[in-house]
PDB file of N, CA and C in Angstrom:
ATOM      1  N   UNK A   1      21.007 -29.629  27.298  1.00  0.00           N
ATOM      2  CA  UNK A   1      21.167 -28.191  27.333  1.00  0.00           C
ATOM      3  C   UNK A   1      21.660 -27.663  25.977  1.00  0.00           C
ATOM      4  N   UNK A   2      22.361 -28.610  25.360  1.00  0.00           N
ATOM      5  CA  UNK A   2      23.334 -27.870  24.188  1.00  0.00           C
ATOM      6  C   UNK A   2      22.022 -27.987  23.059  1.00  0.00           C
ATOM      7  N   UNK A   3      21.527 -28.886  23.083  1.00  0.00           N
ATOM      8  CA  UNK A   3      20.204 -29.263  22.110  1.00  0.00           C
ATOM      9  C   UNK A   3      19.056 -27.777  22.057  1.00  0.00           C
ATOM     10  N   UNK A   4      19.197 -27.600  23.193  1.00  0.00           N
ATOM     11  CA  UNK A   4      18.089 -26.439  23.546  1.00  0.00           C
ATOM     12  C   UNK A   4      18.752 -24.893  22.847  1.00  0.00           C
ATOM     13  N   UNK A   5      20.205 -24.555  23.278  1.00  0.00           N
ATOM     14  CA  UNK A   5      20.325 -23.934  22.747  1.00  0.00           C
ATOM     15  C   UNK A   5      20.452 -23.738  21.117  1.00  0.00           C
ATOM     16  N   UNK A   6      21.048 -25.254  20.314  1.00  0.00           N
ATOM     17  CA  UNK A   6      20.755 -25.148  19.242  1.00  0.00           C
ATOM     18  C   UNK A   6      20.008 -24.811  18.185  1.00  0.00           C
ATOM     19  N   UNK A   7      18.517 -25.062  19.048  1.00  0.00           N
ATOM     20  CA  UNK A   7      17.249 -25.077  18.515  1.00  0.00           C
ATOM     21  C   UNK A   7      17.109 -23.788  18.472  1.00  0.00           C
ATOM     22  N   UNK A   8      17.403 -23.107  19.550  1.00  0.00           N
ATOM     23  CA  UNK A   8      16.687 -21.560  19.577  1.00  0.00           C
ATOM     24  C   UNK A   8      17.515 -20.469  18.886  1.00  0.00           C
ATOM     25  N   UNK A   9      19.216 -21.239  18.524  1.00  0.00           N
ATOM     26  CA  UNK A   9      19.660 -20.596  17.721  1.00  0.00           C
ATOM     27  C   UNK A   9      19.123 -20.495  16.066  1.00  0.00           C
ATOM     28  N   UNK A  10      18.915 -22.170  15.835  1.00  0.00           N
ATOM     29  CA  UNK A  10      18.015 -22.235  14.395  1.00  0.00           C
ATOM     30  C   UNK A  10      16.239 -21.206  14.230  1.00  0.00           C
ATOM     31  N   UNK A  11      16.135 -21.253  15.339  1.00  0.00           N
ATOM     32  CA  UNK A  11      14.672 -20.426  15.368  1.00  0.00           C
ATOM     33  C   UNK A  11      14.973 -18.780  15.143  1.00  0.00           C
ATOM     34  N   UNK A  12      16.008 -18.083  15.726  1.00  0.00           N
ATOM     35  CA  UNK A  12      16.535 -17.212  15.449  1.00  0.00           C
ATOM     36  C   UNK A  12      17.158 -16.655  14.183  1.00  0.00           C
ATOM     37  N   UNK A  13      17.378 -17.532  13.648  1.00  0.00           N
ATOM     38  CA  UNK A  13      18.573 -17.444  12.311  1.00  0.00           C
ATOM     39  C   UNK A  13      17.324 -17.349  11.404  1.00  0.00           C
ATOM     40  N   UNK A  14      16.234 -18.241  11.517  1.00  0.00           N
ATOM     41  CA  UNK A  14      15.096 -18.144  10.626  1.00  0.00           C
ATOM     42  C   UNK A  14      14.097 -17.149  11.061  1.00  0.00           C
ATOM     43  N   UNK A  15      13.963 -16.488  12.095  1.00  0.00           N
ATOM     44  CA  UNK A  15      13.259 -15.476  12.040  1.00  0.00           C
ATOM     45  C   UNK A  15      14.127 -13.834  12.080  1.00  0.00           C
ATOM     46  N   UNK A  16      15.154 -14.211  11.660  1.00  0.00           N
ATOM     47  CA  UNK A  16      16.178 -12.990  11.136  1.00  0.00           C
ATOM     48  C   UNK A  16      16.263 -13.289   9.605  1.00  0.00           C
ATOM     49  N   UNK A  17      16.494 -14.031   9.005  1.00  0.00           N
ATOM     50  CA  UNK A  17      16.473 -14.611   7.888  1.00  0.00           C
ATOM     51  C   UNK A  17      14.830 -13.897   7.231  1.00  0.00           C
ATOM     52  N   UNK A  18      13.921 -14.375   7.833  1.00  0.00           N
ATOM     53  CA  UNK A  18      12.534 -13.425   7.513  1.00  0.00           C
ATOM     54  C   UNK A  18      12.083 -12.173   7.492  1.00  0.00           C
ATOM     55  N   UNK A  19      13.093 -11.496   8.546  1.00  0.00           N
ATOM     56  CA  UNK A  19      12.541 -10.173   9.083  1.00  0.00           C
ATOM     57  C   UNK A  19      13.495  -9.560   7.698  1.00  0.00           C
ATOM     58  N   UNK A  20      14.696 -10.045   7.111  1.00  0.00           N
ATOM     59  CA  UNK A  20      15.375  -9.597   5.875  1.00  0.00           C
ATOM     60  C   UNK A  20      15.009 -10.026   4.488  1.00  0.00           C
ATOM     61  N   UNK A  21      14.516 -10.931   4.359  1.00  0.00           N
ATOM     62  CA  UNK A  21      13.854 -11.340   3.005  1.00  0.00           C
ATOM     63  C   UNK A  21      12.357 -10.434   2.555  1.00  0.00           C
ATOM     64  N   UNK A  22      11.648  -9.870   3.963  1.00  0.00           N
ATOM     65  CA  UNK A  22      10.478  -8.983   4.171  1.00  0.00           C
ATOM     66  C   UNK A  22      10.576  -7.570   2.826  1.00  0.00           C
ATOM     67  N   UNK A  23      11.200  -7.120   3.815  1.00  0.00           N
ATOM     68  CA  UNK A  23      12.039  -5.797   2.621  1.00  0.00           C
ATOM     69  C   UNK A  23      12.908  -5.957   1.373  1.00  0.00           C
ATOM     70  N   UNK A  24      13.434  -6.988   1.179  1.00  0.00           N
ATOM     71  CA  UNK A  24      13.775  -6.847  -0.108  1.00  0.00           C
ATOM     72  C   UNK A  24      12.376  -7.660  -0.861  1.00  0.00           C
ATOM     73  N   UNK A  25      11.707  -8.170  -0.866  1.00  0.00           N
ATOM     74  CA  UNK A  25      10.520  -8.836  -1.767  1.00  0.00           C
ATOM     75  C   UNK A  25       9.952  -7.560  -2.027  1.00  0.00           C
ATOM     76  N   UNK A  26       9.069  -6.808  -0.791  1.00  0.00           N
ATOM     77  CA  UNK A  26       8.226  -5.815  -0.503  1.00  0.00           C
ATOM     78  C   UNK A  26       8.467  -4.610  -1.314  1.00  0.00           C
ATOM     79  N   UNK A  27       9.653  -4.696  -1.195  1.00  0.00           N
ATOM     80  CA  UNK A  27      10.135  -3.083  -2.265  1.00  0.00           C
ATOM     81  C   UNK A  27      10.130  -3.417  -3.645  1.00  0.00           C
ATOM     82  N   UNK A  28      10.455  -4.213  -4.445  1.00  0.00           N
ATOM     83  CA  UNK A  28      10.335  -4.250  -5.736  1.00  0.00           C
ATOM     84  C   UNK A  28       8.618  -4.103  -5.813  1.00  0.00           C
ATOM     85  N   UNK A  29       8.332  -5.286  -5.301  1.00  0.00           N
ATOM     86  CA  UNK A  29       6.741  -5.565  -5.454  1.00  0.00           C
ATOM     87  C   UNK A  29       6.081  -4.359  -5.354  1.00  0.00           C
ATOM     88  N   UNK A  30       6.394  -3.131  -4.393  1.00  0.00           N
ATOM     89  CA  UNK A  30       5.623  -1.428  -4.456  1.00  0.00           C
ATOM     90  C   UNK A  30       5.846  -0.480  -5.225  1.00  0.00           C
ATOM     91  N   UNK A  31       7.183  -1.006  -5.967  1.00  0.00           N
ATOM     92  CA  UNK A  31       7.701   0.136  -6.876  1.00  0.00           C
ATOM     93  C   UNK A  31       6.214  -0.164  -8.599  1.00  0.00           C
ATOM     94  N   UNK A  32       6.008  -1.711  -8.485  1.00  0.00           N
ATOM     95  CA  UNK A  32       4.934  -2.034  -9.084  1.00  0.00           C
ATOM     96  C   UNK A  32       3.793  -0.738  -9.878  1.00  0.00           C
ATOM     97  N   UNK A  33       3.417   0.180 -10.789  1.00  0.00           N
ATOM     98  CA  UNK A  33       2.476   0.528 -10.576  1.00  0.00           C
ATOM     99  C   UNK A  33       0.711   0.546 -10.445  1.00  0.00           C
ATOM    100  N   UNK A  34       0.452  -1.217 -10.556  1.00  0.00           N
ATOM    101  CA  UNK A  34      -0.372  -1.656 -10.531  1.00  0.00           C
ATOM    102  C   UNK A  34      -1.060  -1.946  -8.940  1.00  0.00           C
ATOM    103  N   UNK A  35       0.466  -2.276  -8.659  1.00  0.00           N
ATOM    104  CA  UNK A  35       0.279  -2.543  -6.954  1.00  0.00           C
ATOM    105  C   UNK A  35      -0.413  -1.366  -6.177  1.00  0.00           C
ATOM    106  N   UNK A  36       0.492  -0.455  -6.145  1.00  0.00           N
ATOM    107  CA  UNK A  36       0.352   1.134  -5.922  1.00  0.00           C
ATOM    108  C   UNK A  36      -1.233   1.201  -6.202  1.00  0.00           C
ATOM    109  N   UNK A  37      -1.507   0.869  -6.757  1.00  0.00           N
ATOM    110  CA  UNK A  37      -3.078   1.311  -7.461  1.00  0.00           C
ATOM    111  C   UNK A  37      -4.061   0.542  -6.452  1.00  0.00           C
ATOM    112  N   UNK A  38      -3.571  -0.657  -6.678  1.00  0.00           N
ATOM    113  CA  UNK A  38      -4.424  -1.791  -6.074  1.00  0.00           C
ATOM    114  C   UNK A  38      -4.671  -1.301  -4.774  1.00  0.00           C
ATOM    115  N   UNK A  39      -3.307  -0.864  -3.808  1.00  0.00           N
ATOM    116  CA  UNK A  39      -3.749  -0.657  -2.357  1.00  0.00           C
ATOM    117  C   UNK A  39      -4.068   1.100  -2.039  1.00  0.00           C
ATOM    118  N   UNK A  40      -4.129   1.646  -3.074  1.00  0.00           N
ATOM    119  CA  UNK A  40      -4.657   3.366  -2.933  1.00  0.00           C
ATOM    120  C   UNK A  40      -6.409   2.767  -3.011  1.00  0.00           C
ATOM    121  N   UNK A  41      -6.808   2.113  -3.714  1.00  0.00           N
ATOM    122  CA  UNK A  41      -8.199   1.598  -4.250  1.00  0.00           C
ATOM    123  C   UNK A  41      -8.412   1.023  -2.820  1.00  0.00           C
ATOM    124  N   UNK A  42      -7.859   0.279  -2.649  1.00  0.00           N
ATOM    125  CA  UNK A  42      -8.711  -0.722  -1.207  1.00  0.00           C
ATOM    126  C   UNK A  42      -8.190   0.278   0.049  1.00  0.00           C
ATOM    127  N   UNK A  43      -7.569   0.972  -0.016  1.00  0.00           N
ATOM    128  CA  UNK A  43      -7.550   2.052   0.983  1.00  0.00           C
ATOM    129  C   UNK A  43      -8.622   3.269   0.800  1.00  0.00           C
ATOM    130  N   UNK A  44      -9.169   3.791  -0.212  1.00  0.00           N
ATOM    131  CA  UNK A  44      -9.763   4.684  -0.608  1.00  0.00           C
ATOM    132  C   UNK A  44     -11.533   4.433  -0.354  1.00  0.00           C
ATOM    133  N   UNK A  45     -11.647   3.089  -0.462  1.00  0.00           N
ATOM    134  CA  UNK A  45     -12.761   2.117  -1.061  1.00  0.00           C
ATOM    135  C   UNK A  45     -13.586   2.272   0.864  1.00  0.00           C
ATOM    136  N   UNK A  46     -11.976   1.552   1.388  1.00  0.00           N
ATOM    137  CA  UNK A  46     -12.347   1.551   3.203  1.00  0.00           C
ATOM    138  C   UNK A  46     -13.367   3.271   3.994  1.00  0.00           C
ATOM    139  N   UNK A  47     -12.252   3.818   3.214  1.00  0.00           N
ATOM    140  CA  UNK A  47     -12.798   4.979   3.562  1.00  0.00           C
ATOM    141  C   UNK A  47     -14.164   5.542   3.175  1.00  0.00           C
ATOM    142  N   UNK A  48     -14.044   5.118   2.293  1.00  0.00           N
ATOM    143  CA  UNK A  48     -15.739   5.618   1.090  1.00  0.00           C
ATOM    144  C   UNK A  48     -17.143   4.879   1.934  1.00  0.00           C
ATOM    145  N   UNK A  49     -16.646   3.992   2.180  1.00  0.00           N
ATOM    146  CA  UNK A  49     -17.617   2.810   3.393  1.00  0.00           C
ATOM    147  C   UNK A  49     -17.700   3.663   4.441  1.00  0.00           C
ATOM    148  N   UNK A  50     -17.153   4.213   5.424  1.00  0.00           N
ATOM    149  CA  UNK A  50     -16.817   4.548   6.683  1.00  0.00           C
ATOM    150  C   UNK A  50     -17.479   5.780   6.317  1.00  0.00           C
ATOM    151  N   UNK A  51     -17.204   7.185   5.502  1.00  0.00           N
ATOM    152  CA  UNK A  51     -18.088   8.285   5.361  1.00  0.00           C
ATOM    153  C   UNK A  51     -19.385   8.306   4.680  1.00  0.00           C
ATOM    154  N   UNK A  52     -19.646   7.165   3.942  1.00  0.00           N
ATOM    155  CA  UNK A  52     -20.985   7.168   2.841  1.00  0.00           C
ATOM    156  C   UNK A  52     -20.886   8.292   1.919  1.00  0.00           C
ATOM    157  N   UNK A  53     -20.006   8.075   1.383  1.00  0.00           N
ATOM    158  CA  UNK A  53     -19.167   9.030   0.180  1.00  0.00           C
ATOM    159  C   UNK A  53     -18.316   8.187  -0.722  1.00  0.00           C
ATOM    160  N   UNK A  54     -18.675   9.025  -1.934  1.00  0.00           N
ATOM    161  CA  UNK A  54     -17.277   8.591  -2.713  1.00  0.00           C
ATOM    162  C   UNK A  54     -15.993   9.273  -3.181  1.00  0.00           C
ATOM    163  N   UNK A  55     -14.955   8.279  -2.914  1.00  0.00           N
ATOM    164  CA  UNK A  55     -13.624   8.342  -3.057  1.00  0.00           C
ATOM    165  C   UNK A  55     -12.776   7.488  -4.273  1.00  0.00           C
ATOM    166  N   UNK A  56     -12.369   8.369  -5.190  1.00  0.00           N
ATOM    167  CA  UNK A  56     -12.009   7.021  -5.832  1.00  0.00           C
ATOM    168  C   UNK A  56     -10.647   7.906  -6.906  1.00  0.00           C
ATOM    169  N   UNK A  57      -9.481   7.052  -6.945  1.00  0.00           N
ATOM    170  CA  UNK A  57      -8.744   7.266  -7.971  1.00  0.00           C
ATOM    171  C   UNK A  57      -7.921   5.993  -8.957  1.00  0.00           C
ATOM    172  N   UNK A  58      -7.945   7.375 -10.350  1.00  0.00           N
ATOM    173  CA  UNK A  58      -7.946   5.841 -11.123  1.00  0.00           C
ATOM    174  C   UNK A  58      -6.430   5.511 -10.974  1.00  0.00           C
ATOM    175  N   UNK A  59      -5.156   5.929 -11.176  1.00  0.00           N
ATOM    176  CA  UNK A  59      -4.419   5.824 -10.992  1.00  0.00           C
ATOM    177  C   UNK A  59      -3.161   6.075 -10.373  1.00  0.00           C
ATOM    178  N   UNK A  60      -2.643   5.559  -9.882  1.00  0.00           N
ATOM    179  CA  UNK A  60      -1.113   6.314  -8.711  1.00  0.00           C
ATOM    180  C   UNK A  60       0.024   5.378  -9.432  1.00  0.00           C
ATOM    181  N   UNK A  61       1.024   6.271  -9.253  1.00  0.00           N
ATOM    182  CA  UNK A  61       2.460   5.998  -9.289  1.00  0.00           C
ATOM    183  C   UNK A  61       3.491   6.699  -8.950  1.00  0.00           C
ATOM    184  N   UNK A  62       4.167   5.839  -7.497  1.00  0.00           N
ATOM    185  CA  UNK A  62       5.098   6.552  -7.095  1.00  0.00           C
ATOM    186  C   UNK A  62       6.545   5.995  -7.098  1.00  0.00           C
ATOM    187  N   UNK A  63       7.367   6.887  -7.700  1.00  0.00           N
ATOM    188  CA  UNK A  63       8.673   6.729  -7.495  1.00  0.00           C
ATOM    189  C   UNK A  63       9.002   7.138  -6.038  1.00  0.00           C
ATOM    190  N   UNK A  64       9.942   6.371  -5.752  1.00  0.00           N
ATOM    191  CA  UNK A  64      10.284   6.131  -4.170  1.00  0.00           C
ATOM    192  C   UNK A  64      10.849   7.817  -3.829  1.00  0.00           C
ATOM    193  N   UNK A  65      10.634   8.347  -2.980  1.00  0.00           N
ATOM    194  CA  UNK A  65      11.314   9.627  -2.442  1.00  0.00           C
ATOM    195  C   UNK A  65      11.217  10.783  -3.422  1.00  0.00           C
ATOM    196  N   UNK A  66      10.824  10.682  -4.450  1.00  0.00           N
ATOM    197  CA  UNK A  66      10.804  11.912  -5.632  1.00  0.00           C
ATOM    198  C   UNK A  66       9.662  12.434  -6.430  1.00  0.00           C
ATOM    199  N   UNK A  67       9.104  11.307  -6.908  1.00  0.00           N
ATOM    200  CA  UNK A  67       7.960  11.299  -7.726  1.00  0.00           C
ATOM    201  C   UNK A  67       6.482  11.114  -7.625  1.00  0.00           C
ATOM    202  N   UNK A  68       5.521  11.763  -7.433  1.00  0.00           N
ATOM    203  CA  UNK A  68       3.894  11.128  -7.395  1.00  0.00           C
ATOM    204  C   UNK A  68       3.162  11.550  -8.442  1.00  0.00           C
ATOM    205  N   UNK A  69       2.683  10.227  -9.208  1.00  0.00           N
ATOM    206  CA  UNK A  69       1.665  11.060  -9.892  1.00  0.00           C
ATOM    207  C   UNK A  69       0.508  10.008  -9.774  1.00  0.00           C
ATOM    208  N   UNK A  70      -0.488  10.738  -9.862  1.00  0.00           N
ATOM    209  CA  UNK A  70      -1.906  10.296  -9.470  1.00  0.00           C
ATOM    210  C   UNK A  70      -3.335  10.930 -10.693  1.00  0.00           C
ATOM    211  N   UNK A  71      -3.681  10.211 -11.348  1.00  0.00           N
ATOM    212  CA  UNK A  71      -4.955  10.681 -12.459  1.00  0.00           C
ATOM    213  C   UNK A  71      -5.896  10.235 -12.127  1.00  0.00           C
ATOM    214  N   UNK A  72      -6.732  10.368 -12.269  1.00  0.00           N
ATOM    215  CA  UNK A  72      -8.367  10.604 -11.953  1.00  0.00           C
ATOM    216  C   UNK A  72      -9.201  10.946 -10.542  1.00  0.00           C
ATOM    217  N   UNK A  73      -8.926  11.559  -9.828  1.00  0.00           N
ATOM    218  CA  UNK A  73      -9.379  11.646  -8.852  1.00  0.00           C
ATOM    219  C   UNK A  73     -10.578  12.285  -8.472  1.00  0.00           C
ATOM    220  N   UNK A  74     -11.562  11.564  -8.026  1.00  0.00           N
ATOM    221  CA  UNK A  74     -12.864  11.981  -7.676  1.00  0.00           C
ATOM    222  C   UNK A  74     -13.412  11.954  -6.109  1.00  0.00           C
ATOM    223  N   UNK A  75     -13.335  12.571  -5.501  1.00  0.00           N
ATOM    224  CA  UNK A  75     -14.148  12.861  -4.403  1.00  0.00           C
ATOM    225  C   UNK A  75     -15.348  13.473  -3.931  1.00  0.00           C
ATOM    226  N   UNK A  76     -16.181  12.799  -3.586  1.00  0.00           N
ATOM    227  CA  UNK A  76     -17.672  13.436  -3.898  1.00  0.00           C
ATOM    228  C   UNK A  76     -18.470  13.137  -2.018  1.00  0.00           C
ATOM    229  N   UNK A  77     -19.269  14.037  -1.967  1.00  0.00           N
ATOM    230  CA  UNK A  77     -19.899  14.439  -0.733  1.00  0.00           C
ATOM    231  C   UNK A  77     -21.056  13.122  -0.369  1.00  0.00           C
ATOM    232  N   UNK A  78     -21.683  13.599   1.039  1.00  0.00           N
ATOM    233  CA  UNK A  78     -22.619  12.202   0.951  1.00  0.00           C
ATOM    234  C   UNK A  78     -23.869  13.132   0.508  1.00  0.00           C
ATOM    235  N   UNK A  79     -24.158  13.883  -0.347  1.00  0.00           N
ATOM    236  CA  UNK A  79     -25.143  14.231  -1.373  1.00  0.00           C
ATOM    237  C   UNK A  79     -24.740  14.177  -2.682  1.00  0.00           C
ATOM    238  N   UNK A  80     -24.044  13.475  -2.957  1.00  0.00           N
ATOM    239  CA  UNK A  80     -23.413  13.029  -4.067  1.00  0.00           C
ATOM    240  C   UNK A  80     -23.087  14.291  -5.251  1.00  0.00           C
ATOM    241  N   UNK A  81     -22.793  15.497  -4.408  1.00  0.00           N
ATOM    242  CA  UNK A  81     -22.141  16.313  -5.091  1.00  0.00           C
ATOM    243  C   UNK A  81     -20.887  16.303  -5.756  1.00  0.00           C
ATOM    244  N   UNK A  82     -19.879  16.839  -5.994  1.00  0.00           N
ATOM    245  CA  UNK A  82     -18.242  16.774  -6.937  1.00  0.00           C
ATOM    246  C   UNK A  82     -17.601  17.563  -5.793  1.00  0.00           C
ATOM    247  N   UNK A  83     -16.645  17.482  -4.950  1.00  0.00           N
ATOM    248  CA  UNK A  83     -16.345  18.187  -3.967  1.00  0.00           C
ATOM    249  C   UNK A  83     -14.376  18.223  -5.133  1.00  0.00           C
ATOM    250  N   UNK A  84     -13.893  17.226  -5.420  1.00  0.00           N
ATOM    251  CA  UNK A  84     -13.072  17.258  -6.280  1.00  0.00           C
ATOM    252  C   UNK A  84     -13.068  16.748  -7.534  1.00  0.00           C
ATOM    253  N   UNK A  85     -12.707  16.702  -8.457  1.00  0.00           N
ATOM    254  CA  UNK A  85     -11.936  16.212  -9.695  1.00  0.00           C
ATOM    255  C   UNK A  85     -10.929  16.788 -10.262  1.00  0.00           C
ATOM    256  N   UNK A  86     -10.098  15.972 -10.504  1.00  0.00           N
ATOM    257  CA  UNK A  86      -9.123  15.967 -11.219  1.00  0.00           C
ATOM    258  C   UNK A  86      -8.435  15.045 -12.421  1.00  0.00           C
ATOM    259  N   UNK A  87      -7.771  15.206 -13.693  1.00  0.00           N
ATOM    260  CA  UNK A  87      -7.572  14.019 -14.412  1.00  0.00           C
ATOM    261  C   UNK A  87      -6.109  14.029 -13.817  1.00  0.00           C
ATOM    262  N   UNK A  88      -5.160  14.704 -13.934  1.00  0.00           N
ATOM    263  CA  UNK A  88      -3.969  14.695 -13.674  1.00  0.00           C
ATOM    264  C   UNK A  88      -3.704  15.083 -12.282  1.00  0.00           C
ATOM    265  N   UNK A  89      -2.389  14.731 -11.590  1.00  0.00           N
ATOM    266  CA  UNK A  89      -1.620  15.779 -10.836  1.00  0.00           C
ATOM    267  C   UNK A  89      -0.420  15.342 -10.252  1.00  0.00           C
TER     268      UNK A  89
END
């Protein structure tokens, strides 16, 4: 019995131990502005598939709670019109 509970205490300790190491890795790694980019692109990209349109920006960077800035942004119709652009904003 004591074995059993031991175990499930060690299984616990390591999946608390994980659920806290999660968020501190995760947050440096997003403050990244390459990262930021990387998953606006493969989020943007999903979408562009799904309407038969294009979506696309060249760059994002966000400071946590204060700051966004985002350059190149193109959004275009499925007649491949310019519905947006922008270099800055």
């Amino acid at each position: 019995m004591a074995h059993k509970f031991r175990k499930s205490i060690k299984y616990f300790i390591i999946l608390l131990g994980a659920l806290i190491m999660l968020p501190v890795i995760l947050y440096p790694l997003l403050q990244i502005s390459a990262v930021q980019t990387y998953l606006v692109n493969r989020i943007t990209s999903h979408f562009s598939n799904n309407i038969h349109s294009t979506i696309s920006v060249g760059k994002i960077e966000y400071k946590f709670f204060n700051k966004l800035s985002v350059n190149d942004i193109l959004i275009k119709d499925q007649h491949n019109d310019t519905l947006l652009y922008t270099r800055e904003s």
